[in-house]
N, C-alpha and C. Protein backbone atom coordinates (compact mmCIF):
# COMPACT_ATOMS: atom_id res chain seq x y z
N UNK A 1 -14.70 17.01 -8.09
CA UNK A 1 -14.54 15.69 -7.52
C UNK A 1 -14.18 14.71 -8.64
N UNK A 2 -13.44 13.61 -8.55
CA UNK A 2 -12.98 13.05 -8.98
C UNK A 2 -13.29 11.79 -9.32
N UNK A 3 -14.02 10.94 -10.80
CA UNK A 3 -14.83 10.40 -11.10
C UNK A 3 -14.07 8.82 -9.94
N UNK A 4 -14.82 7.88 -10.76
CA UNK A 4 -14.40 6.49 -10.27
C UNK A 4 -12.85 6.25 -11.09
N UNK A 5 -13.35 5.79 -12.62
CA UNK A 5 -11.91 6.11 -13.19
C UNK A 5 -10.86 6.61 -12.89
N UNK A 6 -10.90 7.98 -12.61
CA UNK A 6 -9.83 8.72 -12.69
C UNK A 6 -9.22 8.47 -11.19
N UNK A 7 -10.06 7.55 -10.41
CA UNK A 7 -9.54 8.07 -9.03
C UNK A 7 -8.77 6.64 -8.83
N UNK A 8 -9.20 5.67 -10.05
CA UNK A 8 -8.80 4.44 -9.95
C UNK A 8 -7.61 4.63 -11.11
N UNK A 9 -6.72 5.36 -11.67
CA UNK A 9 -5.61 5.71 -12.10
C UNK A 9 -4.90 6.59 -11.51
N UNK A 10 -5.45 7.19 -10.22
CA UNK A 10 -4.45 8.35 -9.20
C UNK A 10 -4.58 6.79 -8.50
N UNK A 11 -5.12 5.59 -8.27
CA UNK A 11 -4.27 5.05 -7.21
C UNK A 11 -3.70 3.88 -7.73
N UNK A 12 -3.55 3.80 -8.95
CA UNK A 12 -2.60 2.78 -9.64
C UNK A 12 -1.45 3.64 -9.41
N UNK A 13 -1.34 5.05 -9.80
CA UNK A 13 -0.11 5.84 -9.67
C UNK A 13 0.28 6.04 -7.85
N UNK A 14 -0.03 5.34 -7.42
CA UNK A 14 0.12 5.26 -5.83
C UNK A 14 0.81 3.94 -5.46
N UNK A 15 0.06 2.76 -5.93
CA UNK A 15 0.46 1.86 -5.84
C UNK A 15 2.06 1.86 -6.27
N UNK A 16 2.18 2.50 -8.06
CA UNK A 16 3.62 2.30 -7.80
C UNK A 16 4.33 2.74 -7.34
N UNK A 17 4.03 3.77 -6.84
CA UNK A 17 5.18 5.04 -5.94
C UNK A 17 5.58 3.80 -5.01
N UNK A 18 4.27 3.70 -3.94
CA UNK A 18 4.75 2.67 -2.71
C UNK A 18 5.29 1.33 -2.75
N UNK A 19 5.69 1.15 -4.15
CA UNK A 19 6.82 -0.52 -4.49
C UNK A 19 7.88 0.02 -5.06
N UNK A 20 8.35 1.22 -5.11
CA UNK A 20 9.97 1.56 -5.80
C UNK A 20 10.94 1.33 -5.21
N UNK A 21 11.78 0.04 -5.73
CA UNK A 21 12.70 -0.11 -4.47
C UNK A 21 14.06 1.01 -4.77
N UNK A 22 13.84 1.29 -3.73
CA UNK A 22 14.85 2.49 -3.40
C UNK A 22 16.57 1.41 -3.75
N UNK A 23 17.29 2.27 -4.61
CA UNK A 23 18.19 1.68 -4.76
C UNK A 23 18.59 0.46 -5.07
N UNK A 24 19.70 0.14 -6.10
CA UNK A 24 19.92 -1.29 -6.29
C UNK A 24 20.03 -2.96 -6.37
N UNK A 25 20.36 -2.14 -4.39
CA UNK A 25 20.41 -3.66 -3.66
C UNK A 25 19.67 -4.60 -3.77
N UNK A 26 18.43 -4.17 -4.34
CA UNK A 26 17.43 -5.24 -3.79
C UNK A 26 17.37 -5.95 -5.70
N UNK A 27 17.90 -5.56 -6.80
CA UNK A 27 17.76 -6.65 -7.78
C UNK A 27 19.32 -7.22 -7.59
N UNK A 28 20.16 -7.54 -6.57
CA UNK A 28 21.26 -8.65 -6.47
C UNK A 28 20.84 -9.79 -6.30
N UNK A 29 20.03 -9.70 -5.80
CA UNK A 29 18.91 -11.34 -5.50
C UNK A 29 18.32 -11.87 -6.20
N UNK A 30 17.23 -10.86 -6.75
CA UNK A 30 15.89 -11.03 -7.41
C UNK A 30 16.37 -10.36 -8.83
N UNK A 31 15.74 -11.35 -9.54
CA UNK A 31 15.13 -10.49 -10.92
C UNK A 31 14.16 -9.36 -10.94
N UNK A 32 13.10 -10.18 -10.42
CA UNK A 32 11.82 -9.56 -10.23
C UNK A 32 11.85 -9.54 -8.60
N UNK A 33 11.78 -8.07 -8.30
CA UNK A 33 11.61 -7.70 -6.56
C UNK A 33 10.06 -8.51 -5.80
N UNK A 34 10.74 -9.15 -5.02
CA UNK A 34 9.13 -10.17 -4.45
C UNK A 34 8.12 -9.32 -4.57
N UNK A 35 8.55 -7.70 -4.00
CA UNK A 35 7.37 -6.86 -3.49
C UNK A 35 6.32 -6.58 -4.99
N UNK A 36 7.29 -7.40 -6.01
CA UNK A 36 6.41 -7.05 -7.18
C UNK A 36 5.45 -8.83 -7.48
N UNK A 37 6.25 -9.59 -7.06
CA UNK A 37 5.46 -10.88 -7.34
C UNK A 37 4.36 -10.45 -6.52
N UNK A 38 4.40 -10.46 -5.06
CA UNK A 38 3.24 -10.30 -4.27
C UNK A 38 1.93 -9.78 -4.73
N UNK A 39 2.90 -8.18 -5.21
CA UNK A 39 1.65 -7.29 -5.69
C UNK A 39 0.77 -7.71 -6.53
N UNK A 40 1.32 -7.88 -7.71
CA UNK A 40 0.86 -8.71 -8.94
C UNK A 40 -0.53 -9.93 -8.63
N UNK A 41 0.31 -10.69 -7.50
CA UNK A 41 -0.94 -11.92 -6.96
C UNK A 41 -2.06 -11.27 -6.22
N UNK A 42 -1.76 -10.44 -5.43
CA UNK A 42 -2.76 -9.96 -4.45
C UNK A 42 -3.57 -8.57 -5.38
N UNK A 43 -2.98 -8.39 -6.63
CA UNK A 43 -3.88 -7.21 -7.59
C UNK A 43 -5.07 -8.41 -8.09
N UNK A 44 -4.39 -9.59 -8.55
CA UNK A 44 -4.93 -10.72 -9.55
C UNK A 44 -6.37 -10.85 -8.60
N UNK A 45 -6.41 -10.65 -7.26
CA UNK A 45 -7.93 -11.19 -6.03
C UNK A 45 -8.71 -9.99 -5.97
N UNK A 46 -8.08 -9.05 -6.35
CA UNK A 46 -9.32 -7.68 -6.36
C UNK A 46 -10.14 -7.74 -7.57
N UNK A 47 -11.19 -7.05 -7.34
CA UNK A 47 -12.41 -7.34 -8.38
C UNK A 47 -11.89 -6.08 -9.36
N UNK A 48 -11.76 -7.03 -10.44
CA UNK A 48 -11.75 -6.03 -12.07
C UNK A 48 -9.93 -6.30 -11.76
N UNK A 49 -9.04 -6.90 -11.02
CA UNK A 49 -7.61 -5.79 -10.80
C UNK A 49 -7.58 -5.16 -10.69
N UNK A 50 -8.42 -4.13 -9.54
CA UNK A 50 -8.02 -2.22 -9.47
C UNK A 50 -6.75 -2.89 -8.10
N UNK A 51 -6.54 -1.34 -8.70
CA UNK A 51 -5.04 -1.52 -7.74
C UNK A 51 -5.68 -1.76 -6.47
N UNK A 52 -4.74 -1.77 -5.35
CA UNK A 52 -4.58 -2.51 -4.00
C UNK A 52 -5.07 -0.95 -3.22
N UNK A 53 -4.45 0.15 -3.53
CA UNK A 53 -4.72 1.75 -2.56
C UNK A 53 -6.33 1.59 -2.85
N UNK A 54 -6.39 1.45 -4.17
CA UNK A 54 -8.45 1.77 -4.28
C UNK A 54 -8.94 0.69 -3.44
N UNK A 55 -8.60 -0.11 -3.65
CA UNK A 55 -9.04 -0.88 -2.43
C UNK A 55 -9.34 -0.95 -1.30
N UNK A 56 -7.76 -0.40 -0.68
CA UNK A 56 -8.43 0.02 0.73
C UNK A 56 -8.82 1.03 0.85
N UNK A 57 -9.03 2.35 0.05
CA UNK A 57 -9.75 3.27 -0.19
C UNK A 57 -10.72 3.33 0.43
N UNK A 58 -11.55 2.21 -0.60
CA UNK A 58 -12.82 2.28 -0.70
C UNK A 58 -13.45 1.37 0.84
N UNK A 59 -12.65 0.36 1.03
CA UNK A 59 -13.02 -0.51 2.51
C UNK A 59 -12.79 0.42 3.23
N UNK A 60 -12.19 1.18 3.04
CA UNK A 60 -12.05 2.00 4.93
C UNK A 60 -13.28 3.05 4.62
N UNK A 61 -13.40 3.66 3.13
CA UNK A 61 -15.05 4.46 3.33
C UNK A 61 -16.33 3.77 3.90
N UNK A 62 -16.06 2.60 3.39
CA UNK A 62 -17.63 2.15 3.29
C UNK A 62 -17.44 1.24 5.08
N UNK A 63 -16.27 1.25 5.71
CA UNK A 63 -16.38 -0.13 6.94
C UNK A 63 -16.16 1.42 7.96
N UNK A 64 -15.30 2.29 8.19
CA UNK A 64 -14.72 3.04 9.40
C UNK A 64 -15.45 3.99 9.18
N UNK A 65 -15.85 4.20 10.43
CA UNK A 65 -17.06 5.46 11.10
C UNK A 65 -16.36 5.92 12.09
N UNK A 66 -16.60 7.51 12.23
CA UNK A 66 -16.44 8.37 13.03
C UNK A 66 -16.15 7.49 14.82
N UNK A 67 -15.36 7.52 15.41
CA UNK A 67 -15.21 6.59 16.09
C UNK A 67 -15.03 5.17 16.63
N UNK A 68 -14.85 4.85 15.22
CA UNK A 68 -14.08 3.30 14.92
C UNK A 68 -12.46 3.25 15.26
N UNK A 69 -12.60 2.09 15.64
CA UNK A 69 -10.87 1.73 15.70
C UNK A 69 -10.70 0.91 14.68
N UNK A 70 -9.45 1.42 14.06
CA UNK A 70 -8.59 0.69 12.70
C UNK A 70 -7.26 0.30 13.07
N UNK A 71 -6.46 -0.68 12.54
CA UNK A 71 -5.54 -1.43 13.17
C UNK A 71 -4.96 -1.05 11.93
N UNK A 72 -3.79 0.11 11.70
CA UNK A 72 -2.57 0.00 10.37
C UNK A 72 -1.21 -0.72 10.70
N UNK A 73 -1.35 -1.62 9.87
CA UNK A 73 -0.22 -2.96 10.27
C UNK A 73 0.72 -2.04 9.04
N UNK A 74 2.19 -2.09 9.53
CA UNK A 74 3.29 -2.51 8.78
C UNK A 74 4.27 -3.43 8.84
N UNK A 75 5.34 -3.36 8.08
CA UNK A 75 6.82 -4.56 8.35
C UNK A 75 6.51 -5.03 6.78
N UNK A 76 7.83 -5.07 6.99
CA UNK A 76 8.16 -5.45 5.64
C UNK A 76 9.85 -6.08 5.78
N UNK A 77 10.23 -7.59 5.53
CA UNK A 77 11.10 -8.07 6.11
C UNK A 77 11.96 -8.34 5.00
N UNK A 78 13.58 -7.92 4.99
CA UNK A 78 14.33 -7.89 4.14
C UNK A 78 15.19 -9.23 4.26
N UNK A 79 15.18 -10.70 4.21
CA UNK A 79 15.98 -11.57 4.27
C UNK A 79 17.60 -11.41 3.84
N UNK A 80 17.79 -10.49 2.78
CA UNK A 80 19.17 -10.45 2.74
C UNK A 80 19.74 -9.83 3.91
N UNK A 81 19.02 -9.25 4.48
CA UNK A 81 20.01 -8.52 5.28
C UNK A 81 19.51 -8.68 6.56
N UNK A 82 18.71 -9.64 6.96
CA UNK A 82 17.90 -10.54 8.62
C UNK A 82 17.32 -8.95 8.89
N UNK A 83 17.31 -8.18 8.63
CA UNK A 83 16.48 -7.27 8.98
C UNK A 83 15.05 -6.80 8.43
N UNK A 84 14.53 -5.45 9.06
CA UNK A 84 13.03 -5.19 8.66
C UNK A 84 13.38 -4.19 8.66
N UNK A 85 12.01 -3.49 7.86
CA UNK A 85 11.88 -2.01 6.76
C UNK A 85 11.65 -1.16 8.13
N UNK A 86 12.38 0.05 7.96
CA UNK A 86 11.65 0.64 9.40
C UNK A 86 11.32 2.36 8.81
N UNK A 87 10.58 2.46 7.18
CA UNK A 87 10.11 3.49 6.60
C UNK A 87 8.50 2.89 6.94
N UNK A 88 7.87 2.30 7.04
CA UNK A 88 6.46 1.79 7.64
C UNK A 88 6.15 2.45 8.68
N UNK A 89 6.70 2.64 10.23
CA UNK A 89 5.76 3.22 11.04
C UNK A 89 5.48 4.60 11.04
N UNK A 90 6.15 5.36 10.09
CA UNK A 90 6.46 6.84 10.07
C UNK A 90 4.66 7.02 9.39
N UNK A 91 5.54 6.07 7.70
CA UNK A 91 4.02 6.11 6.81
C UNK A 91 2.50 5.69 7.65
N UNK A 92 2.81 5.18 8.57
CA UNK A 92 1.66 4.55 9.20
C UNK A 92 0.96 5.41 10.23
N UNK A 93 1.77 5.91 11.01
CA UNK A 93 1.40 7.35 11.86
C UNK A 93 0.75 8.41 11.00
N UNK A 94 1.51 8.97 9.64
CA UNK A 94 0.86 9.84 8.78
C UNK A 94 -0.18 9.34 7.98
N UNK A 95 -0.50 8.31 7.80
CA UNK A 95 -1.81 7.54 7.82
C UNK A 95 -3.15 7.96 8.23
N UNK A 96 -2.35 7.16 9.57
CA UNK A 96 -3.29 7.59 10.94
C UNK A 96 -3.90 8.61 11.37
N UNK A 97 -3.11 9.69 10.89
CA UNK A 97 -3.29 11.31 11.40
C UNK A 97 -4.63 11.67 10.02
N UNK A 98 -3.98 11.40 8.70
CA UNK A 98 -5.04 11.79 7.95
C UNK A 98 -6.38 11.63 7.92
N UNK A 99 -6.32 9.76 8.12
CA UNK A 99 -7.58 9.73 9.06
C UNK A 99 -8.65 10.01 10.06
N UNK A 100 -7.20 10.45 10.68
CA UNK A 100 -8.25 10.63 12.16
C UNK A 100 -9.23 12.16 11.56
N UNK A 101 -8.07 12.88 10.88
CA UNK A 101 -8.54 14.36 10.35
C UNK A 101 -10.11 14.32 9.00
N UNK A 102 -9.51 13.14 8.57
CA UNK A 102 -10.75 13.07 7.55
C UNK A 102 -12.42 12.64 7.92
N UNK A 103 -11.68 11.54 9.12
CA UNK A 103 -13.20 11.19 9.75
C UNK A 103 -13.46 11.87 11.22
């Protein structure tokens, strides 16, 4: 099993997987990709800065019980192009499933 540390550097290495912007397009705009300003602010409100995955990690251990309902929100809205991310509900279903399997 996998200490606190170490489990809080497998989900820094998570965090960045899930902000790589796929392809170019998205520094024609931006210098810095919003999805990285955001992150950055919303790392800055967690206690110590552990990444954002340990986070909810750890809230969904310690809040969701065996027969709880959990609400996994996605969207993620691309202004250059008036559209929205539509790789979210896939990730969100396989989410869901792990969950349901773990608890």
């Amino acid at each position: 099993m996998l200490n606190e540390q170490d489990l809080k550097i497998f989900a820094n290495g998570v965090d960045q997987v899930v902000r790589i912007p796929i392809g170019g397009k998205f520094y024609k705009w931006e210098k810095v990709p919003l999805i990285d300003t955001l992150y950055n602010a919303a790392r800055k409100k967690t206690p110590n800065s552990n990444p954002l995955s340990y986070e909810a990690a750890k809230g969904i251990m310690e809040n969701v019980k065996k027969g709880s309902v959990a609400f996994l929100l996605t969207g993620w809205y691309l202004p250059h192009f008036m559209s929205g991310e539509t790789d979210g509900p896939p990730g969100a279903a396989a989410l869901a499933r792990a969950l349901d399997l773990g608890f």
